[in-house]
N, C-alpha and C. Protein backbone atom coordinates (compact mmCIF):
# COMPACT_ATOMS: atom_id res chain seq x y z
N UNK A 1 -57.58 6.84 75.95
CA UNK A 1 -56.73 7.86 76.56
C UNK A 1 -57.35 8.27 77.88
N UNK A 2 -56.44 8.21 78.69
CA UNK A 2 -56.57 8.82 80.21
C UNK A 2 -57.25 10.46 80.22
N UNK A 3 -58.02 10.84 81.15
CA UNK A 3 -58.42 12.24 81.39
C UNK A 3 -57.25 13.23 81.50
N UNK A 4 -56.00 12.41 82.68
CA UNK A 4 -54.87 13.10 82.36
C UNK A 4 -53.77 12.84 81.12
N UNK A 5 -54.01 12.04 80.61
CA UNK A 5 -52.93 12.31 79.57
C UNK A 5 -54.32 13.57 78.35
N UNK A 6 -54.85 13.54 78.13
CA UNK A 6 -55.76 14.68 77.47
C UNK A 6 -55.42 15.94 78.03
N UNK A 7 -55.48 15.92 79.37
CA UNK A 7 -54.77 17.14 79.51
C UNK A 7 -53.43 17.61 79.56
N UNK A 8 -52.65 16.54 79.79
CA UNK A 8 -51.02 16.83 79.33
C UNK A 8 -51.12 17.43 77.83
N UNK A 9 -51.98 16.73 77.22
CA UNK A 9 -51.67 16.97 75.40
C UNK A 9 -52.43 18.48 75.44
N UNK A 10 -53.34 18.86 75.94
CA UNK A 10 -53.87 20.21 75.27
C UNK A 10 -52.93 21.18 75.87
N UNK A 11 -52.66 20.60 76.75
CA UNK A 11 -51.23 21.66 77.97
C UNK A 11 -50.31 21.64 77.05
N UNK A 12 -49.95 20.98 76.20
CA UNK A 12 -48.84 21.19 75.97
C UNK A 12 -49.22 21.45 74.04
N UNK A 13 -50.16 21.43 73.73
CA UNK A 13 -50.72 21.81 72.42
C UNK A 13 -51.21 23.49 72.78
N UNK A 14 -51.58 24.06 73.75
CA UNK A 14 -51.69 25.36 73.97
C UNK A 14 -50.28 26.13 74.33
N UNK A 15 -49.30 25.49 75.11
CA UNK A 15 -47.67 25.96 74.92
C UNK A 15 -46.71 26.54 73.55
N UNK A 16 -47.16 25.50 72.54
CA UNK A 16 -47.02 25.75 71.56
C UNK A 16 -47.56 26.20 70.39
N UNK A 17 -48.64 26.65 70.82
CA UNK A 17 -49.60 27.71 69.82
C UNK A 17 -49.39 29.11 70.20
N UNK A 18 -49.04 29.05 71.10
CA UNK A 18 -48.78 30.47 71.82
C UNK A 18 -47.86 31.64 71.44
N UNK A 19 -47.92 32.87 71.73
CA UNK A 19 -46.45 33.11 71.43
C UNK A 19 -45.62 33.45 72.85
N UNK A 20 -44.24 32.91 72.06
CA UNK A 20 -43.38 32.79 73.05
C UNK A 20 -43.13 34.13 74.02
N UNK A 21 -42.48 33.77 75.10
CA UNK A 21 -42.11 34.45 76.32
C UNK A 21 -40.45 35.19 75.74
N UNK A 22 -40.29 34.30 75.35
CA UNK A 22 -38.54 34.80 74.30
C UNK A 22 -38.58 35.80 73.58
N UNK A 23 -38.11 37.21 73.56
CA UNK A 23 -38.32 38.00 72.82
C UNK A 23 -36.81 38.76 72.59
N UNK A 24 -37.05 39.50 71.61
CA UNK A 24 -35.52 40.00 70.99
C UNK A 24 -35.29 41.44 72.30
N UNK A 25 -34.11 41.24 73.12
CA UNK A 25 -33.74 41.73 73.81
C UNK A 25 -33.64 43.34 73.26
N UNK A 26 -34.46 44.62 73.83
CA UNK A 26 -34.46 45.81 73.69
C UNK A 26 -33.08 46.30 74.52
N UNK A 27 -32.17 46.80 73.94
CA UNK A 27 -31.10 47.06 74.71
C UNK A 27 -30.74 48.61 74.64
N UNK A 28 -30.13 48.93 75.78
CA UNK A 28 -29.64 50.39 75.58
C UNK A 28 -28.16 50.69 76.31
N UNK A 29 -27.04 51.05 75.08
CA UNK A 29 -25.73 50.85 75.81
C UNK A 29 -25.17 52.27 76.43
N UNK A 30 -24.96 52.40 77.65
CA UNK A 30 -24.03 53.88 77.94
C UNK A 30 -22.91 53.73 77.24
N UNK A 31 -22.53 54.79 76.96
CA UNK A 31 -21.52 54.70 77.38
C UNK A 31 -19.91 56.00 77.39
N UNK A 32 -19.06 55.91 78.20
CA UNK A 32 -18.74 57.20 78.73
C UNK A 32 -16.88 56.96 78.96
N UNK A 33 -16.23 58.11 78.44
CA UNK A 33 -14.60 58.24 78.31
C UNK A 33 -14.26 58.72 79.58
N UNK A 34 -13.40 59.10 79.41
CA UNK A 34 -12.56 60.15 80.46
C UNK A 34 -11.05 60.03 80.66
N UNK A 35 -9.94 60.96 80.67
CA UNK A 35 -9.04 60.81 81.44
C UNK A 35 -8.39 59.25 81.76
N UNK A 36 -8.87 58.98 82.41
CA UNK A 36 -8.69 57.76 83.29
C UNK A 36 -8.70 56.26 82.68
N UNK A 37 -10.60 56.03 82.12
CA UNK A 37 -10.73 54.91 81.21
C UNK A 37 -11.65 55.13 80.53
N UNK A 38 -12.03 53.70 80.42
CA UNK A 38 -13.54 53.81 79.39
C UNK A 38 -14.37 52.96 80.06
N UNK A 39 -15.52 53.52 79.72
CA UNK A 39 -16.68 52.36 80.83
C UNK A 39 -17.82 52.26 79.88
N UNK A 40 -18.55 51.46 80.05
CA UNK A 40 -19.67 50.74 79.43
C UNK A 40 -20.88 50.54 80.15
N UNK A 41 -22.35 50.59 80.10
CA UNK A 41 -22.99 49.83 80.90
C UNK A 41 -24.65 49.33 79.74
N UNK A 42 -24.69 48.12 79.69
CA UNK A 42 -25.75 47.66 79.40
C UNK A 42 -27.15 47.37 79.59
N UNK A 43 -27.85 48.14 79.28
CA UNK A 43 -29.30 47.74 79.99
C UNK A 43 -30.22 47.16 79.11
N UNK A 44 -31.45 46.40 79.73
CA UNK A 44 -32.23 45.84 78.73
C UNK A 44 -33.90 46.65 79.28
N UNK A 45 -34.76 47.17 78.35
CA UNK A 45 -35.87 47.58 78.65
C UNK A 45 -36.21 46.71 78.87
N UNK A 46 -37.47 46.64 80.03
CA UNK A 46 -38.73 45.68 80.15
C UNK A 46 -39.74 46.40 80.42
N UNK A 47 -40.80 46.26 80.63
CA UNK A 47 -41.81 46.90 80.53
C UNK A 47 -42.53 45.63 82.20
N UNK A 48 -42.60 46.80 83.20
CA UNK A 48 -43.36 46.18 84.49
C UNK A 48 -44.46 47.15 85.08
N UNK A 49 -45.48 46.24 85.12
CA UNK A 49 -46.69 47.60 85.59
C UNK A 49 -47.18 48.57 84.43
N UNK A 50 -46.88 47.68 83.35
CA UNK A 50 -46.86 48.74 82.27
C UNK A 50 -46.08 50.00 81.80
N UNK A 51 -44.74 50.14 82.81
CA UNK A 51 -44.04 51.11 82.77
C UNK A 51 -42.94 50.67 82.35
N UNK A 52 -42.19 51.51 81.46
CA UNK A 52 -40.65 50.93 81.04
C UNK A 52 -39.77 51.08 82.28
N UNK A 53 -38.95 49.65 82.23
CA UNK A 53 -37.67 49.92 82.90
C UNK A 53 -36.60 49.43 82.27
N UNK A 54 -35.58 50.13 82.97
CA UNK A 54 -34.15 49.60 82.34
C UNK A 54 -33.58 48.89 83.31
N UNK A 55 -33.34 47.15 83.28
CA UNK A 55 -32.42 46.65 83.92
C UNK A 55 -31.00 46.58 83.64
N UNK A 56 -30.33 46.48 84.83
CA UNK A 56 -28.29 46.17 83.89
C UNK A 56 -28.46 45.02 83.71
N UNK A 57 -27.41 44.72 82.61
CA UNK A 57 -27.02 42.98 82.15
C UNK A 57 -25.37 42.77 82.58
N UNK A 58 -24.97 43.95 82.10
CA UNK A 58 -23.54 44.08 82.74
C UNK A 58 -23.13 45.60 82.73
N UNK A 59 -21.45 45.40 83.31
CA UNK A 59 -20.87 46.82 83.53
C UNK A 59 -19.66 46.38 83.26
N UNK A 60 -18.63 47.13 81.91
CA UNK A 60 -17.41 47.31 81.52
C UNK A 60 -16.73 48.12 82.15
N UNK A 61 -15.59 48.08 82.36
CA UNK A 61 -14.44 49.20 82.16
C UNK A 61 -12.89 48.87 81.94
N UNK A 62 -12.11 49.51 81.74
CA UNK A 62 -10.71 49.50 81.50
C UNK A 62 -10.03 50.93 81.39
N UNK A 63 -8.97 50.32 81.78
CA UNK A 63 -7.72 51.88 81.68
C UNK A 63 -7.30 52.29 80.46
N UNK A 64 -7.39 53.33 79.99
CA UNK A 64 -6.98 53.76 78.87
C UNK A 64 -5.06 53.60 78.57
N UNK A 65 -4.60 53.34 77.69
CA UNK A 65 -3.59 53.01 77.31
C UNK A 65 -2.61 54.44 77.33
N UNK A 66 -1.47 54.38 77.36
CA UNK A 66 -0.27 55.56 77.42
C UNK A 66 -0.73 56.50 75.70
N UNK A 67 -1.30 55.39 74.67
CA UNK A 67 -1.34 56.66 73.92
C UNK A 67 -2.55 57.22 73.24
N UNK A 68 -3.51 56.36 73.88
CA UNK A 68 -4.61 56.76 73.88
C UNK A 68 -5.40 58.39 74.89
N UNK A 69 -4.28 58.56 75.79
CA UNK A 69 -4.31 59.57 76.88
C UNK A 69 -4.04 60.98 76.17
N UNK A 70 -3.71 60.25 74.34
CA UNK A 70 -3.32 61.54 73.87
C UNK A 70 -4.56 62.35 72.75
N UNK A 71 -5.11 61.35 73.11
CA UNK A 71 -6.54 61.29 72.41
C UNK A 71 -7.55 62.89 72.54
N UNK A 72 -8.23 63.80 71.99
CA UNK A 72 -9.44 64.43 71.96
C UNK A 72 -10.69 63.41 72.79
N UNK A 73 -11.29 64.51 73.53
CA UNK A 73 -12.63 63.63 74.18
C UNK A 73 -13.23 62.83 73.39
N UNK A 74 -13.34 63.30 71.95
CA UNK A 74 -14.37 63.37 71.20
C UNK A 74 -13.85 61.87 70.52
N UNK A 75 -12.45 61.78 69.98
CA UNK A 75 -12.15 60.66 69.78
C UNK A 75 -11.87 59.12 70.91
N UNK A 76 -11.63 60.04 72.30
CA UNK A 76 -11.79 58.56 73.38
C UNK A 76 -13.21 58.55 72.80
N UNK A 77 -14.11 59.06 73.45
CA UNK A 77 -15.84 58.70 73.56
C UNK A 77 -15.43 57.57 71.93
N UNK A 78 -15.37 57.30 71.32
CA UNK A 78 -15.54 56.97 69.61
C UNK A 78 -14.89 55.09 69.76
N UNK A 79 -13.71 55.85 70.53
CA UNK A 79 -12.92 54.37 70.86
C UNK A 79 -13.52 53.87 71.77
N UNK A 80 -14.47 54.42 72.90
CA UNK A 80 -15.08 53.65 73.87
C UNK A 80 -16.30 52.77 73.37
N UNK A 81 -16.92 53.48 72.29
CA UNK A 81 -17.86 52.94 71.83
C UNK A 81 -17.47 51.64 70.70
N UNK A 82 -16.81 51.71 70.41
CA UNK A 82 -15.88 50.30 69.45
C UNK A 82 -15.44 49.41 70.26
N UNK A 83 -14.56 49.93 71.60
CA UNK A 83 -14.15 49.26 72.69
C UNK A 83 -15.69 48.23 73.27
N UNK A 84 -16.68 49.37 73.56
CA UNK A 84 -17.77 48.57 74.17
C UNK A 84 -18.61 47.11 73.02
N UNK A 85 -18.81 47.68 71.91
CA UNK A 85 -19.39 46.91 70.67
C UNK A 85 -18.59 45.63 70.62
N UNK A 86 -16.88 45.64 71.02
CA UNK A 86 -16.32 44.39 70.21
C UNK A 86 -16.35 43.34 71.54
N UNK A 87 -16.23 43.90 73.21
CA UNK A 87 -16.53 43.44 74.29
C UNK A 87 -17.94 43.02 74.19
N UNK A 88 -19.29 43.54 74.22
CA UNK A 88 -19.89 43.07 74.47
C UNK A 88 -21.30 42.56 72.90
N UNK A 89 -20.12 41.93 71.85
CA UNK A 89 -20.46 41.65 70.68
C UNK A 89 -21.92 40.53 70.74
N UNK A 90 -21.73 39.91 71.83
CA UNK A 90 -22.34 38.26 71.96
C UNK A 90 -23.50 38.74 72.35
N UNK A 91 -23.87 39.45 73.53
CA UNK A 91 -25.34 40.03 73.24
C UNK A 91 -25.99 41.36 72.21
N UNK A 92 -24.81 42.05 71.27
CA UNK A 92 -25.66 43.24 70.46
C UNK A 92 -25.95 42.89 69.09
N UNK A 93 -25.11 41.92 68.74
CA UNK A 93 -24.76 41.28 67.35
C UNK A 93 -26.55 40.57 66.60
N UNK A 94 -27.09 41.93 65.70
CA UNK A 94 -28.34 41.17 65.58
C UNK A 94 -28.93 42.19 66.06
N UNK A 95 -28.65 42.83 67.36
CA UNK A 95 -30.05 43.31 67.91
C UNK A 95 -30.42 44.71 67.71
N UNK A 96 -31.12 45.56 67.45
CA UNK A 96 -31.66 46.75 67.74
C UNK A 96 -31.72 47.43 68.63
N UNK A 97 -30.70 48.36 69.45
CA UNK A 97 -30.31 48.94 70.64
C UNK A 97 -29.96 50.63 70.36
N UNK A 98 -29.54 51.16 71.44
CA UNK A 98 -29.21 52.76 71.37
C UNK A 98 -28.03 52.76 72.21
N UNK A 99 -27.37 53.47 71.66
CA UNK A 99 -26.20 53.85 72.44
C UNK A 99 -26.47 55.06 72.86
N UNK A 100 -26.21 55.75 74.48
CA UNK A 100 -26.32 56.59 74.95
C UNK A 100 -24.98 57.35 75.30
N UNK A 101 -24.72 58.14 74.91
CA UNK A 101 -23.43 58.95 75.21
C UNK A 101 -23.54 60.55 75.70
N UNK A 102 -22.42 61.10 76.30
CA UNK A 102 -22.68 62.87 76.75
C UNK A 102 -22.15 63.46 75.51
N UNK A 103 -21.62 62.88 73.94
CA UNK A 103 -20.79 63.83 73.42
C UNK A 103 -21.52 63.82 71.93
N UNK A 104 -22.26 65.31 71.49
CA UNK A 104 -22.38 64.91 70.18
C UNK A 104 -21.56 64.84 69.01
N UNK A 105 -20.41 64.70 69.44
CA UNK A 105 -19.52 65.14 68.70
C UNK A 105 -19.16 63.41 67.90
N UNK A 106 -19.68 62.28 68.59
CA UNK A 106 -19.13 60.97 68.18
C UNK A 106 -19.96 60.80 66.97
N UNK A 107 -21.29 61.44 66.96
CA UNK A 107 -21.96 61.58 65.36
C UNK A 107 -21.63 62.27 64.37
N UNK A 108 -20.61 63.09 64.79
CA UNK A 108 -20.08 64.11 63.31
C UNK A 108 -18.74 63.46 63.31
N UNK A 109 -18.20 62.83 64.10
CA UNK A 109 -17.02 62.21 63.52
C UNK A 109 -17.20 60.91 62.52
N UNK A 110 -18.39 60.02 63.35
CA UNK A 110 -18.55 58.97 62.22
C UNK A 110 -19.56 59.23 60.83
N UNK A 111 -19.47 60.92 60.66
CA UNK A 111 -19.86 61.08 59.63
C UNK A 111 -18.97 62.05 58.62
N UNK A 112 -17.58 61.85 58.93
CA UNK A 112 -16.53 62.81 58.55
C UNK A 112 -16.52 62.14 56.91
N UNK A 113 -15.88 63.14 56.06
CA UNK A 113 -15.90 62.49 54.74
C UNK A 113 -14.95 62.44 54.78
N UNK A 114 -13.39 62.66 54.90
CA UNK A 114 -12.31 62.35 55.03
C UNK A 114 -11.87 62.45 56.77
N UNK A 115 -12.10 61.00 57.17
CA UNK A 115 -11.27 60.46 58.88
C UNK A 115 -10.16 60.45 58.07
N UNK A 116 -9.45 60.48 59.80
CA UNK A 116 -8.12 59.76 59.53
C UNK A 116 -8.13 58.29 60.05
N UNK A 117 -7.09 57.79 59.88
CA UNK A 117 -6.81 56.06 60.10
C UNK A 117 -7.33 55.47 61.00
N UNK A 118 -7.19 56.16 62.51
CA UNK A 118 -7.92 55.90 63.74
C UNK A 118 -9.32 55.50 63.74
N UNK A 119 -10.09 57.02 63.04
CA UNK A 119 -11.13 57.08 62.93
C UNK A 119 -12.26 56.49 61.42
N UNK A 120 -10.94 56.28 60.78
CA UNK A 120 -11.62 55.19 59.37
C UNK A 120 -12.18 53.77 60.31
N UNK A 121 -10.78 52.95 60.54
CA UNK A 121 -10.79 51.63 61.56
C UNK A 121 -11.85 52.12 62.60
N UNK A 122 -12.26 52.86 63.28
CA UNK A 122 -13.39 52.92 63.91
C UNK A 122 -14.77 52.65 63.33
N UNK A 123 -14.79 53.51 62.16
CA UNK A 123 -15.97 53.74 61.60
C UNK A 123 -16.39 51.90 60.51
N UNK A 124 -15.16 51.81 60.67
CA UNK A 124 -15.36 50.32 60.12
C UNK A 124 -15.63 48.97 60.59
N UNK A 125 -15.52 49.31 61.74
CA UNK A 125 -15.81 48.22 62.93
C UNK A 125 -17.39 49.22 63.60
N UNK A 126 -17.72 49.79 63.31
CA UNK A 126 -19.19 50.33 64.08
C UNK A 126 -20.10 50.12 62.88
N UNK A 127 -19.38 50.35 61.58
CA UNK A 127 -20.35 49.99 60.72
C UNK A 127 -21.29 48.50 60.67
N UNK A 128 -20.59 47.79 61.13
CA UNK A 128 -21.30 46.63 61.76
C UNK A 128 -22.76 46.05 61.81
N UNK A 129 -22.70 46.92 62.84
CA UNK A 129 -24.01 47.71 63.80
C UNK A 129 -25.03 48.84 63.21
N UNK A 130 -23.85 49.50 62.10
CA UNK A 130 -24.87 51.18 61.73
C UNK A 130 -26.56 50.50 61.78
N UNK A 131 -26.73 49.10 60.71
CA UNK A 131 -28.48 49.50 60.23
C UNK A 131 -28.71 49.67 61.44
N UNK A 132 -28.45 48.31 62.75
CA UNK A 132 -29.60 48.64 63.55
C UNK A 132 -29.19 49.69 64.70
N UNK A 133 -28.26 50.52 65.08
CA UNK A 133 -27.40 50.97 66.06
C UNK A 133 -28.32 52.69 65.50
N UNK A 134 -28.62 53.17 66.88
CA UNK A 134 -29.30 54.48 67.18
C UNK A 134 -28.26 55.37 67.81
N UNK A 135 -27.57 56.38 67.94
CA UNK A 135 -26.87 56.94 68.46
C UNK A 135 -27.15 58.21 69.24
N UNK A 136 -27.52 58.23 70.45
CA UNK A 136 -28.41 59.49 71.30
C UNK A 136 -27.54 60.19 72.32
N UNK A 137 -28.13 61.46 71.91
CA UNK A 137 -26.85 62.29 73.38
C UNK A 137 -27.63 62.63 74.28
N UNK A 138 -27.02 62.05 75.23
CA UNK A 138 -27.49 62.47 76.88
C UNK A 138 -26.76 63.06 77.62
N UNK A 139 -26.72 64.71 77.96
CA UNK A 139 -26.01 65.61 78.80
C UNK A 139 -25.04 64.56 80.18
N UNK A 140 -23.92 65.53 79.86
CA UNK A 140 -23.22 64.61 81.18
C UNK A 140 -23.31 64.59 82.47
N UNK A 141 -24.55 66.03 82.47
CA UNK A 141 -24.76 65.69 83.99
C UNK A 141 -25.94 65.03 84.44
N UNK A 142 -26.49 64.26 83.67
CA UNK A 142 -27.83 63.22 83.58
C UNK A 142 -27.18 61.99 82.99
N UNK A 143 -26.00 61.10 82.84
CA UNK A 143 -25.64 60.78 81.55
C UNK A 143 -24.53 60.02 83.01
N UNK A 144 -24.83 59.39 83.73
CA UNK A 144 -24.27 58.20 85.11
C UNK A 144 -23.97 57.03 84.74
N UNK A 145 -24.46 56.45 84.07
CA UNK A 145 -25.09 55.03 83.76
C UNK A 145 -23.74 54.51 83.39
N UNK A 146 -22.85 54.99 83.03
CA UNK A 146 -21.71 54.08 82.32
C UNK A 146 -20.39 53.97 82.99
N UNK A 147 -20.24 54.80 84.24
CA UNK A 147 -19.51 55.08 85.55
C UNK A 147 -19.66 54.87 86.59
């Protein structure tokens, strides 16, 4: 054996002893109603300089529908967050993330003991997600990220 092929092989016998660079994506989803639509925004922690940051991966939105306009805040925010989960399924599906929202009100609804229909079908499509899904309120006037 060649000097360089010995070192191709330990190069590539130390690659694979290693641990990988691939790691389970830390994610954190906005996300925010209104009037108007619903918006989304995705970030992934990384850690640079030793300091956390949040990069975007993407940014949702859409117009809210004629009868969805007839909606409580409390129930848009609920549909935005089902809206955001079934859109951006392909990267959360699996992973351990937080959803960030301005309303605490989307945690006492998906903990109602009798919803109604709207909010059953919600709670049944987020259940999904419940083990690994964190649900955190962030005031709306700190609370940008999803607009």
């Amino acid at each position: 054996m060649t000097v360089d092929r010995v070192k191709a092989f330990e190069s590539l016998r130390q690659a694979l002893t290693t641990a990988p660079l691939l790691l389970i994506p830390d994610f954190k989803l906005y996300i925010d109603a209104s009037g108007d639509g619903l918006g989304a925004a995705l970030h992934q922690v990384q850690i640079s300089n030793d300091k956390p940051f949040e990069g975007p991966i993407c940014f949702i939105s859409r117009q809210i529908k004629p009868a969805e306009a007839r909606y409580k805040a409390s129930q848009m925010e609920c549909l935005c967050l089902v809206w955001a989960l079934e859109e951006l399924n392909y990267f959360l599906e699996g992973c351990v993330f937080e959803v960030i929202t301005d309303l605490t009100a989307v945690k006492s609804l998906l903990k109602m003991k009798t919803p109604n229909r709207h909010i059953l079908r919600w709670k049944t499509a987020i259940q999904e997600y419940r083990v690994n899904m964190t649900i955190v309120h962030k005031d709306g006037n700190i609370h940008k990220n999803a607009y």
